[in-house]
N, C-alpha and C. Protein backbone atom coordinates (compact mmCIF):
# COMPACT_ATOMS: atom_id res chain seq x y z
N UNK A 1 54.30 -101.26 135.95
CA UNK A 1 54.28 -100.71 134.62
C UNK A 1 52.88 -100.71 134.05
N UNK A 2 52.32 -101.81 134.26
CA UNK A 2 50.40 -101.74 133.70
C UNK A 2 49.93 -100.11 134.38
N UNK A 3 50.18 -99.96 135.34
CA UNK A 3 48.98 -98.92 135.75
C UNK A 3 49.59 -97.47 135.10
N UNK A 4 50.96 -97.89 134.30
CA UNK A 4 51.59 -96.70 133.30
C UNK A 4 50.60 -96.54 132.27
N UNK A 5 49.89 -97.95 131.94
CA UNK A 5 49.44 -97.80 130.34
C UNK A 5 47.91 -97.71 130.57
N UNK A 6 47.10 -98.27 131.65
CA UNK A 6 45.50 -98.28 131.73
C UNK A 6 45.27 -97.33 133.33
N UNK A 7 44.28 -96.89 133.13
CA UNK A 7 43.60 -96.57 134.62
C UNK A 7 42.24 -97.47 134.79
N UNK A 8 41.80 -98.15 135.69
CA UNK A 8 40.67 -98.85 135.80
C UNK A 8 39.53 -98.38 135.46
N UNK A 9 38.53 -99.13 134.89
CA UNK A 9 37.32 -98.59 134.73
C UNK A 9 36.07 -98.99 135.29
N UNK A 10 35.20 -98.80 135.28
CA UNK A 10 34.10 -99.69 135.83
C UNK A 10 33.03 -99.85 134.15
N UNK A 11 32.86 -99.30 133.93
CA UNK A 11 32.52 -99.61 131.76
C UNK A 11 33.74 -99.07 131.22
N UNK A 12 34.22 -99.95 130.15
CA UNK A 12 35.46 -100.37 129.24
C UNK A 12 34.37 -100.27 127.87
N UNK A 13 35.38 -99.19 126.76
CA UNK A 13 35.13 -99.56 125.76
C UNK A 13 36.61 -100.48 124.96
N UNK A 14 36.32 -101.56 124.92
CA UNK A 14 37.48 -102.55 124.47
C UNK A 14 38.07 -102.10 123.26
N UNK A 15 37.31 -101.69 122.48
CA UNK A 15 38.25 -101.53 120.88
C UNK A 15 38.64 -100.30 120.87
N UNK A 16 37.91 -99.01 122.11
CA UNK A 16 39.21 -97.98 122.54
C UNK A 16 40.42 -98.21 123.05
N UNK A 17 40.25 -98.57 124.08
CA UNK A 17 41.63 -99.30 124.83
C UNK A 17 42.50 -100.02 123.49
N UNK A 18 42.51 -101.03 123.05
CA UNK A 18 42.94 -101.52 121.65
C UNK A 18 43.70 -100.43 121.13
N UNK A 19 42.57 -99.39 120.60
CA UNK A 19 42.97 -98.52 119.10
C UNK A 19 44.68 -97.92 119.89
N UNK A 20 44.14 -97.38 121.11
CA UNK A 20 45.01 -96.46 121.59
C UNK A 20 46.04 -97.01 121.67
N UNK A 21 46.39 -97.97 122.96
CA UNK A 21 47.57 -98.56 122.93
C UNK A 21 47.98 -99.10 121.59
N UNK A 22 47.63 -99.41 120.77
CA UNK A 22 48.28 -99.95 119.22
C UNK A 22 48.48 -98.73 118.50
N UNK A 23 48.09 -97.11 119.00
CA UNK A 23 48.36 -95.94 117.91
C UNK A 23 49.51 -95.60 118.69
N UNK A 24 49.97 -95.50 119.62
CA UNK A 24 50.84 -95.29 120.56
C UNK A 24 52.12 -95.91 120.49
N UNK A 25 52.71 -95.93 119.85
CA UNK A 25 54.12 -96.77 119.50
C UNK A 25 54.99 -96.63 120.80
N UNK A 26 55.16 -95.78 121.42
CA UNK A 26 55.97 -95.63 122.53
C UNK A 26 55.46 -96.37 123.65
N UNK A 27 54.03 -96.94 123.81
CA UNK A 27 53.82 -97.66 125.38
C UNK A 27 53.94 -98.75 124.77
N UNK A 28 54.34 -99.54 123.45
CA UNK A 28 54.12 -100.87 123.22
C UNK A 28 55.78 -101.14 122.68
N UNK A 29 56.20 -100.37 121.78
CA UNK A 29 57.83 -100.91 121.50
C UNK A 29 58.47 -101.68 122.04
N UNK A 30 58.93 -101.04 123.64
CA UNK A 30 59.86 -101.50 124.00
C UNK A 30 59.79 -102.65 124.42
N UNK A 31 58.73 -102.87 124.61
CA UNK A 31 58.02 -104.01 125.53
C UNK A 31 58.00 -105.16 125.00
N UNK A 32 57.98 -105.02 123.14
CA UNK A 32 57.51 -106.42 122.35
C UNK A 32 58.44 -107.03 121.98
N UNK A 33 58.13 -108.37 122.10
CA UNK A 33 59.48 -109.37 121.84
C UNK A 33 59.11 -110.18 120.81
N UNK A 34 60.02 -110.37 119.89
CA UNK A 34 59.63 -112.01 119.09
C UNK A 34 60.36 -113.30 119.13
N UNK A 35 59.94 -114.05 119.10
CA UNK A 35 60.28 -115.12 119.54
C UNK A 35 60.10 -116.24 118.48
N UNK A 36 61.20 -116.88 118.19
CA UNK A 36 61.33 -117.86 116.77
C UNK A 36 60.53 -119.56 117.23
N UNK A 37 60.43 -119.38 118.27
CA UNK A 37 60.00 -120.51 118.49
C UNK A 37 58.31 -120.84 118.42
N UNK A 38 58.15 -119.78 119.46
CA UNK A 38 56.30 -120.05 119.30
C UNK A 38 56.35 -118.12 119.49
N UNK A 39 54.54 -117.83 119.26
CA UNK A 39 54.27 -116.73 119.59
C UNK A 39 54.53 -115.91 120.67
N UNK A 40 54.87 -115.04 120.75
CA UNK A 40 54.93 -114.56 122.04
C UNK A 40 54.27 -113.31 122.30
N UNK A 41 53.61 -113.20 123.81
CA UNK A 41 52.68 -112.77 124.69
C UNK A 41 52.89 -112.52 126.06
N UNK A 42 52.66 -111.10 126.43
CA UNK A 42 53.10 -110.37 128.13
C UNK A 42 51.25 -109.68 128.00
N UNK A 43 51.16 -109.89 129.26
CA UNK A 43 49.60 -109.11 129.66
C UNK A 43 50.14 -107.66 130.25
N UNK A 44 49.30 -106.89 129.91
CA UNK A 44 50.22 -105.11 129.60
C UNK A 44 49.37 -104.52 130.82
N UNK A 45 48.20 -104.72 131.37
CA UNK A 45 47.16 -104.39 132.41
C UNK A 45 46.25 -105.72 132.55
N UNK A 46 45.60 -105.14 134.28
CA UNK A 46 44.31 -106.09 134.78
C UNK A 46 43.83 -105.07 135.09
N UNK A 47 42.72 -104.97 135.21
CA UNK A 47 41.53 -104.28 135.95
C UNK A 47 40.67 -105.47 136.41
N UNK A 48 39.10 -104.63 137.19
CA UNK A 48 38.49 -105.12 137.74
C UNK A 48 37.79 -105.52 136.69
N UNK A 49 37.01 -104.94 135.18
CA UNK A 49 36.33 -105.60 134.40
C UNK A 49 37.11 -105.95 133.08
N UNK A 50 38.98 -105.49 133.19
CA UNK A 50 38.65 -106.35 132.19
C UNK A 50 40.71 -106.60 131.90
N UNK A 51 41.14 -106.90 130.69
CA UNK A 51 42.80 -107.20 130.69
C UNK A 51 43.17 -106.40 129.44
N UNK A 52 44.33 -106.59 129.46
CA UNK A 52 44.61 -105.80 128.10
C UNK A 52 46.30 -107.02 127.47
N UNK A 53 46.78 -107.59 126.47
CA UNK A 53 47.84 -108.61 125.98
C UNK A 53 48.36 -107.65 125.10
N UNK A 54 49.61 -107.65 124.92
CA UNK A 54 50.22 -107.46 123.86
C UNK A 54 51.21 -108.48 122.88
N UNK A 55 51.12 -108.71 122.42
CA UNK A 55 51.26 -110.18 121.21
C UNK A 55 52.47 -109.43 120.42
N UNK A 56 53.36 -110.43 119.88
CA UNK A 56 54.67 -110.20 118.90
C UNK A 56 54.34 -111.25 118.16
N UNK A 57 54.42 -111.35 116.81
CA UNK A 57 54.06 -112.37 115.91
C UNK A 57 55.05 -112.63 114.76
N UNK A 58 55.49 -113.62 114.52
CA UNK A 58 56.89 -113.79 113.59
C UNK A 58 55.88 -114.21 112.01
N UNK A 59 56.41 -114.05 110.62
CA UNK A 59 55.69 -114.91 109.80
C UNK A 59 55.15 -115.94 109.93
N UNK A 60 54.33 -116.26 110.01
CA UNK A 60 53.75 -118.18 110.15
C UNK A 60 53.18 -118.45 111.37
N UNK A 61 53.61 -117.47 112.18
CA UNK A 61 52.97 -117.81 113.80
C UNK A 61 51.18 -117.77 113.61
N UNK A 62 50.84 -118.62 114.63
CA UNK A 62 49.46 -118.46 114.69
C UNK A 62 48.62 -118.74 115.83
N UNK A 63 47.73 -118.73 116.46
CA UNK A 63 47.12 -119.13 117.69
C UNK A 63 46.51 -120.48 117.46
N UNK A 64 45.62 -120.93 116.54
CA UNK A 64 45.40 -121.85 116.32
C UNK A 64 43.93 -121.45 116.85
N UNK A 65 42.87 -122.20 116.09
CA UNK A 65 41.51 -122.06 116.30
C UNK A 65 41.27 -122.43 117.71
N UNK A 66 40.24 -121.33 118.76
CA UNK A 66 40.40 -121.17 119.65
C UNK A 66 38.76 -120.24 120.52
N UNK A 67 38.42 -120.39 121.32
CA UNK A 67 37.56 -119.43 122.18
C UNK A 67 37.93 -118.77 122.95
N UNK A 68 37.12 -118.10 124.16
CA UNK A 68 37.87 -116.88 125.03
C UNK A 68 36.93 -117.16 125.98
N UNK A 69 36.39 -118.81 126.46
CA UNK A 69 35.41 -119.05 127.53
C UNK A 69 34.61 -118.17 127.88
N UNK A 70 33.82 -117.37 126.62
CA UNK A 70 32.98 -116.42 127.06
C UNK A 70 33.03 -115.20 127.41
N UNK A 71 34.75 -115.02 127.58
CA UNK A 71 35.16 -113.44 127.75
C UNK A 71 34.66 -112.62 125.85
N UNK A 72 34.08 -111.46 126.15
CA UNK A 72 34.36 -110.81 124.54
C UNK A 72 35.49 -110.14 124.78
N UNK A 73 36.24 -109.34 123.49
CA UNK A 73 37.12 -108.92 123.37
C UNK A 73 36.98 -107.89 122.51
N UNK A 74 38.30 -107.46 122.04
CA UNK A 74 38.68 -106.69 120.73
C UNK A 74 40.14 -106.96 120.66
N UNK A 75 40.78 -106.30 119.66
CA UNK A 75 41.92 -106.23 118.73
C UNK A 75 42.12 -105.51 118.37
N UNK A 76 43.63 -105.08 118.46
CA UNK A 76 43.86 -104.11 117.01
C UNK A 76 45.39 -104.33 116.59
N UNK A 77 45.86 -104.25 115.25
CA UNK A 77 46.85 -104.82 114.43
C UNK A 77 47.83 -102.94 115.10
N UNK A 78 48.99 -103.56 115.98
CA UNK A 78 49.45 -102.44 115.66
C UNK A 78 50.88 -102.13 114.72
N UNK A 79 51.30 -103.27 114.18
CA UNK A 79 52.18 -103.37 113.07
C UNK A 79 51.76 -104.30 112.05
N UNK A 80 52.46 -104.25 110.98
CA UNK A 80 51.94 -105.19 110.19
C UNK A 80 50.66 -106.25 109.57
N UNK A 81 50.41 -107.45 109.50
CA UNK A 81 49.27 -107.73 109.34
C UNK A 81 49.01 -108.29 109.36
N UNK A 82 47.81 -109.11 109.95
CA UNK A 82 47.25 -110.26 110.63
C UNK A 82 46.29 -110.75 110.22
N UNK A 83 45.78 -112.38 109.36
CA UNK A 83 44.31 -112.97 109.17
C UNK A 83 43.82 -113.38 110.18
N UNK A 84 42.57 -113.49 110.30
CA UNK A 84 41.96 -113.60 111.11
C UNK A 84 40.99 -114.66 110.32
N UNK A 85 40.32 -115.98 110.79
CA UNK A 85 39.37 -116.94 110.00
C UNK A 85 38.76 -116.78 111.29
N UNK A 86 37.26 -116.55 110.98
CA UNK A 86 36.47 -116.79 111.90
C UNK A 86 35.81 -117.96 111.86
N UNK A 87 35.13 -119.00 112.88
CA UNK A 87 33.76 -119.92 112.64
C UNK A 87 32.59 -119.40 111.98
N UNK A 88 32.19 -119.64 111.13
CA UNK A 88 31.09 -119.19 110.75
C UNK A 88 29.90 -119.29 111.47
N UNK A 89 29.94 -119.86 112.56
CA UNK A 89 28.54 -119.92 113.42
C UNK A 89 29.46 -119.94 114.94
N UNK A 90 28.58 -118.74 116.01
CA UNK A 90 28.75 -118.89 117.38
C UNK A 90 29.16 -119.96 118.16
N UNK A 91 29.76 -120.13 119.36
CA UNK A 91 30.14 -121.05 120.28
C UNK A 91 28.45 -121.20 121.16
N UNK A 92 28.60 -122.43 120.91
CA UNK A 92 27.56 -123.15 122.03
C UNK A 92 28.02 -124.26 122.40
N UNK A 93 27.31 -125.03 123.25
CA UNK A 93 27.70 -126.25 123.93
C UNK A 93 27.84 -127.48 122.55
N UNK A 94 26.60 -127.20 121.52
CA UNK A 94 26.78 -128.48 120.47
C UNK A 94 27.67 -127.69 119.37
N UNK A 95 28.33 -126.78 119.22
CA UNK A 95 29.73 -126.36 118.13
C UNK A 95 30.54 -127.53 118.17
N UNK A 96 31.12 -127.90 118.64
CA UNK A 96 31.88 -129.12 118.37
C UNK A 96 31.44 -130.45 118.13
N UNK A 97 31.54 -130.94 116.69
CA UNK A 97 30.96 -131.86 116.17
C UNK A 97 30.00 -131.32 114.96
N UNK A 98 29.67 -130.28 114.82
CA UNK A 98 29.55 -129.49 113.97
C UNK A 98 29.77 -128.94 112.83
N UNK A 99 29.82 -129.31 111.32
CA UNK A 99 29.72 -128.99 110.16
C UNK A 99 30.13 -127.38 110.13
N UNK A 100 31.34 -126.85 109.80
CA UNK A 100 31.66 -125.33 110.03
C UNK A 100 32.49 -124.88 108.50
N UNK A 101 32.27 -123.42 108.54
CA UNK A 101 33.61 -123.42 107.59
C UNK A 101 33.74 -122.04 108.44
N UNK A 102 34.92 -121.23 107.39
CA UNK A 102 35.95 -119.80 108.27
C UNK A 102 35.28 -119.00 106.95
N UNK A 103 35.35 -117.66 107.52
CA UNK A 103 35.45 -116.50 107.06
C UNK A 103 36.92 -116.25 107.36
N UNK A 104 37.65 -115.61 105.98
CA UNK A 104 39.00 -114.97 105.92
C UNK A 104 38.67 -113.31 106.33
N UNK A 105 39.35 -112.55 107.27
CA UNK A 105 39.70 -111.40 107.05
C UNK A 105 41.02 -111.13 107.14
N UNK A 106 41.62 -110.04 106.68
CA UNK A 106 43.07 -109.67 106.58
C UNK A 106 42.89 -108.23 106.86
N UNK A 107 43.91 -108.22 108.25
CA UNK A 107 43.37 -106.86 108.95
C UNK A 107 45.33 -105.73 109.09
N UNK A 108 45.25 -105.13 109.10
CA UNK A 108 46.58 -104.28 108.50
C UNK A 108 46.38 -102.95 109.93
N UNK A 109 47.88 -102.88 109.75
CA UNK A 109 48.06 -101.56 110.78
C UNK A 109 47.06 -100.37 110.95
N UNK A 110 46.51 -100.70 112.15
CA UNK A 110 45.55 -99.25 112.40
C UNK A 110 44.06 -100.05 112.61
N UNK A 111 43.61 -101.26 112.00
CA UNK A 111 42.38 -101.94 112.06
C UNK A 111 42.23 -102.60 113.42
N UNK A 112 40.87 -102.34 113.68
CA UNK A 112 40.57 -102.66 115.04
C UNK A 112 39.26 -103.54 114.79
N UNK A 113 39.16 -105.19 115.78
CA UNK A 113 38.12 -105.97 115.83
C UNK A 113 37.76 -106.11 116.99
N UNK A 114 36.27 -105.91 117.09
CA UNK A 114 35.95 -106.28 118.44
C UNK A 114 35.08 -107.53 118.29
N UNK A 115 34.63 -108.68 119.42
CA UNK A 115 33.90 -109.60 119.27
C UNK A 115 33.09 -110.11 120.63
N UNK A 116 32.33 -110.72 120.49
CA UNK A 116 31.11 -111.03 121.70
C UNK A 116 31.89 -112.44 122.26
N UNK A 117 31.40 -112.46 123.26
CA UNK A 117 31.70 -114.09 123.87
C UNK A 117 31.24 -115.52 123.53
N UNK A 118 31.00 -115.21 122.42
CA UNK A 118 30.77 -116.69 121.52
C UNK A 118 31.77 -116.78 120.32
N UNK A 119 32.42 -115.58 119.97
CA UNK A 119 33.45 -115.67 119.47
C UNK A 119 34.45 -116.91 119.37
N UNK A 120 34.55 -117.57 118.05
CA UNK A 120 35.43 -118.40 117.42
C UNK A 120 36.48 -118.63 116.32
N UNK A 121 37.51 -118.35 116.74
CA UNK A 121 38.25 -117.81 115.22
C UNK A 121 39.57 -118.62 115.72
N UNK A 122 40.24 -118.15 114.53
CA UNK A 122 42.07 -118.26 114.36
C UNK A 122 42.87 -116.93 114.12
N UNK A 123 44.32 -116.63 114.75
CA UNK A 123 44.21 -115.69 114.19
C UNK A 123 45.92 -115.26 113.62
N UNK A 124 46.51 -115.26 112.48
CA UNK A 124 47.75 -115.98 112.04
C UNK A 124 48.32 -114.29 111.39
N UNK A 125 49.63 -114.48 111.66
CA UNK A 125 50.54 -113.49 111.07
C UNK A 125 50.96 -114.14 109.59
N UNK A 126 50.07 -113.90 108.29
CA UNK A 126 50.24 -114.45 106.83
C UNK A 126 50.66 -113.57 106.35
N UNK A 127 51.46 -112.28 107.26
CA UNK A 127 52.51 -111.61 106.44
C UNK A 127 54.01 -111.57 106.27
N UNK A 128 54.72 -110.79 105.19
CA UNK A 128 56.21 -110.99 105.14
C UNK A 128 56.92 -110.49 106.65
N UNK A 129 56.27 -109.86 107.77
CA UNK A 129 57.15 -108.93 108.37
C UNK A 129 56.66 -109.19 109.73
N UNK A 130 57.43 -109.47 110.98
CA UNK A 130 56.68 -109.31 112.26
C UNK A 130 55.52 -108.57 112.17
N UNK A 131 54.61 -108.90 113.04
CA UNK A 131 53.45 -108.02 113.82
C UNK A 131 52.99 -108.07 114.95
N UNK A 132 52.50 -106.74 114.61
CA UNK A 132 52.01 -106.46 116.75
C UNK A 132 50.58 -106.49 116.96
N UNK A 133 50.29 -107.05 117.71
CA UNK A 133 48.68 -106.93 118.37
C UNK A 133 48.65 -106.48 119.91
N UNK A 134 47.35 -105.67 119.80
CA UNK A 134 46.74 -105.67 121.08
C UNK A 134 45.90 -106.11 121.53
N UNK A 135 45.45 -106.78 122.35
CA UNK A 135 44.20 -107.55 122.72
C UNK A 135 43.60 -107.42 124.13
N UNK A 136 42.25 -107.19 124.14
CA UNK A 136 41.48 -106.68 125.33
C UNK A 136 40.60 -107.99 125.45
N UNK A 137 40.29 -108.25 126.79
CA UNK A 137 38.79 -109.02 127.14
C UNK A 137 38.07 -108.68 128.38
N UNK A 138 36.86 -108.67 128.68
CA UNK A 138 36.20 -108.78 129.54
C UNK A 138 35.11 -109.71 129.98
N UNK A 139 35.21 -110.22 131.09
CA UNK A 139 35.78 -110.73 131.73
C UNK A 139 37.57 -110.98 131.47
N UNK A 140 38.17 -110.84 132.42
CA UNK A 140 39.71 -111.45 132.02
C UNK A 140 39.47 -112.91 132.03
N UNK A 141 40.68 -113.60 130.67
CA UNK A 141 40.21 -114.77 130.46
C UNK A 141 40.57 -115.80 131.86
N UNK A 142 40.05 -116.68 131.70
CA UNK A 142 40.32 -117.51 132.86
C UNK A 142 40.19 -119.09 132.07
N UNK A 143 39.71 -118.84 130.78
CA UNK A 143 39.83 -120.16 130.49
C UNK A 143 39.73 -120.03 128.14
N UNK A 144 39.88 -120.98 127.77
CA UNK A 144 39.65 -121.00 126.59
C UNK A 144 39.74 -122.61 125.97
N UNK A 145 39.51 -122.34 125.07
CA UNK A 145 39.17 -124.48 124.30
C UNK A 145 39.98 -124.05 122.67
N UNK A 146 40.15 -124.96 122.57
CA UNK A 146 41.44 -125.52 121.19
C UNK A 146 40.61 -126.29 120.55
N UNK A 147 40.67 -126.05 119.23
CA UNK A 147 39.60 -126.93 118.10
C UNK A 147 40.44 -126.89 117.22
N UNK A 148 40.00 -128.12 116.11
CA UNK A 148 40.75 -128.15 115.05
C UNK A 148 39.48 -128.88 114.07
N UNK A 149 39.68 -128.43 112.61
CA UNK A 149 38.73 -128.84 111.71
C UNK A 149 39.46 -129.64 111.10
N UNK A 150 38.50 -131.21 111.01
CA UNK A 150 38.44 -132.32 110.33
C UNK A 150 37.82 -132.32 109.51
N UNK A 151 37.60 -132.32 108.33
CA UNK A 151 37.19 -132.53 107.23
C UNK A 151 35.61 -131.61 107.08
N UNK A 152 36.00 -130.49 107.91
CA UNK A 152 34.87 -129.20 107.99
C UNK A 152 34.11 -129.11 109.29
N UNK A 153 34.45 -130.60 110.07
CA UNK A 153 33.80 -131.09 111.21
C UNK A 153 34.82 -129.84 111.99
N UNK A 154 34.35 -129.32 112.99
CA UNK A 154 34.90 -128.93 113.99
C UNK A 154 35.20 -129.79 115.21
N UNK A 155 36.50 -129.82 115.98
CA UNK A 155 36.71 -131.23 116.63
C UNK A 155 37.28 -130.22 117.75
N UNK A 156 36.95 -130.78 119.43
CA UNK A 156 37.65 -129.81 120.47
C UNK A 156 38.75 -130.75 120.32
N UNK A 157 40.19 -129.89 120.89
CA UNK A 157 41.49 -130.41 121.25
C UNK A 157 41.40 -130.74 122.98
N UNK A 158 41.54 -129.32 123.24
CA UNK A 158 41.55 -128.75 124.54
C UNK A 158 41.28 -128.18 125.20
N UNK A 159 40.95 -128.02 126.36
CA UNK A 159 40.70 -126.89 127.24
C UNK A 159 41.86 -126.17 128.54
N UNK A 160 42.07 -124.60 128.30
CA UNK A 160 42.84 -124.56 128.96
C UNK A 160 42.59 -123.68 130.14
N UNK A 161 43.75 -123.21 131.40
CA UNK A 161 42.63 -122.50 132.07
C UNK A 161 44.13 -121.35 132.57
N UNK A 162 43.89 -120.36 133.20
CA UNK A 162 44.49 -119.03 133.01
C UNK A 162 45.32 -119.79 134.75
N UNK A 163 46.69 -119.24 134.74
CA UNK A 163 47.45 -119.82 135.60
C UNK A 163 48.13 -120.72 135.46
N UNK A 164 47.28 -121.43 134.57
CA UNK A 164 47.68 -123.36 134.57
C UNK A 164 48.74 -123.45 133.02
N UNK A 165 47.99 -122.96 132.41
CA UNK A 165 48.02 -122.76 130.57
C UNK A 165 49.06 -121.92 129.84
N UNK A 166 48.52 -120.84 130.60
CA UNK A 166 49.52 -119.43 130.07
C UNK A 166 49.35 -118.14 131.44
């Protein structure tokens, strides 16, 4: 079914891939599930440079502050509507332990984000109604880290790794 929705590329523009599959209601519908328990997530394509997720999001669901081990990405909201808090400063080796605060955005059907591989955010369904995302990276992820803010301190949880994790 992936090679229904992507053809491989050798250069990927990520927040095309995104826009499309999220304007496209018919390659993503049938496919999306929600799930009352935790978020739920099916990977929709692989290629050689890069992946493509499609996400179902219930009210309240959220990923929880998080990296993409250096993969960049993009996004795009294809139902409903999704915040997004970013880190206010890039991933490096000394970010954790680090004095941080979030930028709020609130991104709505049709909005598309793309981001570099230092990328640090959260990213939560704070609306009344399911929502859908699409999500691209390149490199495909193979790994990501879990943080949580202590008293503005940024603190790692975890690290997880692709196979093992999800």
């Amino acid at each position: 079914m992936a090679a229904a929705l992507l053809s491989p590329s050798v250069r990927v523009d990520l927040a095309e891939i995104v826009r499309d599959i999220a304007a496209d209601v018919s390659r993503w519908r049938p496919l999306v599930r929600f799930d009352e328990t935790e978020r739920w997530y099916t990977r929709l394509a692989v290629a050689d440079d890069y992946e493509v997720w499609l996400l179902g999001w219930l009210p309240g669901q959220r990923t929880g502050i998080h990296d993409h081990g250096g993969s960049a990405g993009a996004f795009a909201v294809a139902q409903g509507q999704v915040r997004e808090d970013t880190v206010d400063q890039p991933w490096s080796e000394d970010l954790p332990g680090q004095r941080v605060t979030l930028s709020r955005t609130h991104l709505s059907t049709g909005v598309t984000r793309r981001f570099d591989g230092r990328h640090v955010h959260e990213v939560v369904n704070d609306g009344p109604v399911p929502a859908v995302t699409v999500h691209a990276y390149t490199p495909a992820l193979d790994s990501m880290s879990r943080y949580r803010l202590e008293s503005g301190i940024l603190a790692l949880t975890t690290s997880e790794r692709a196979g093992d994790d999800w």
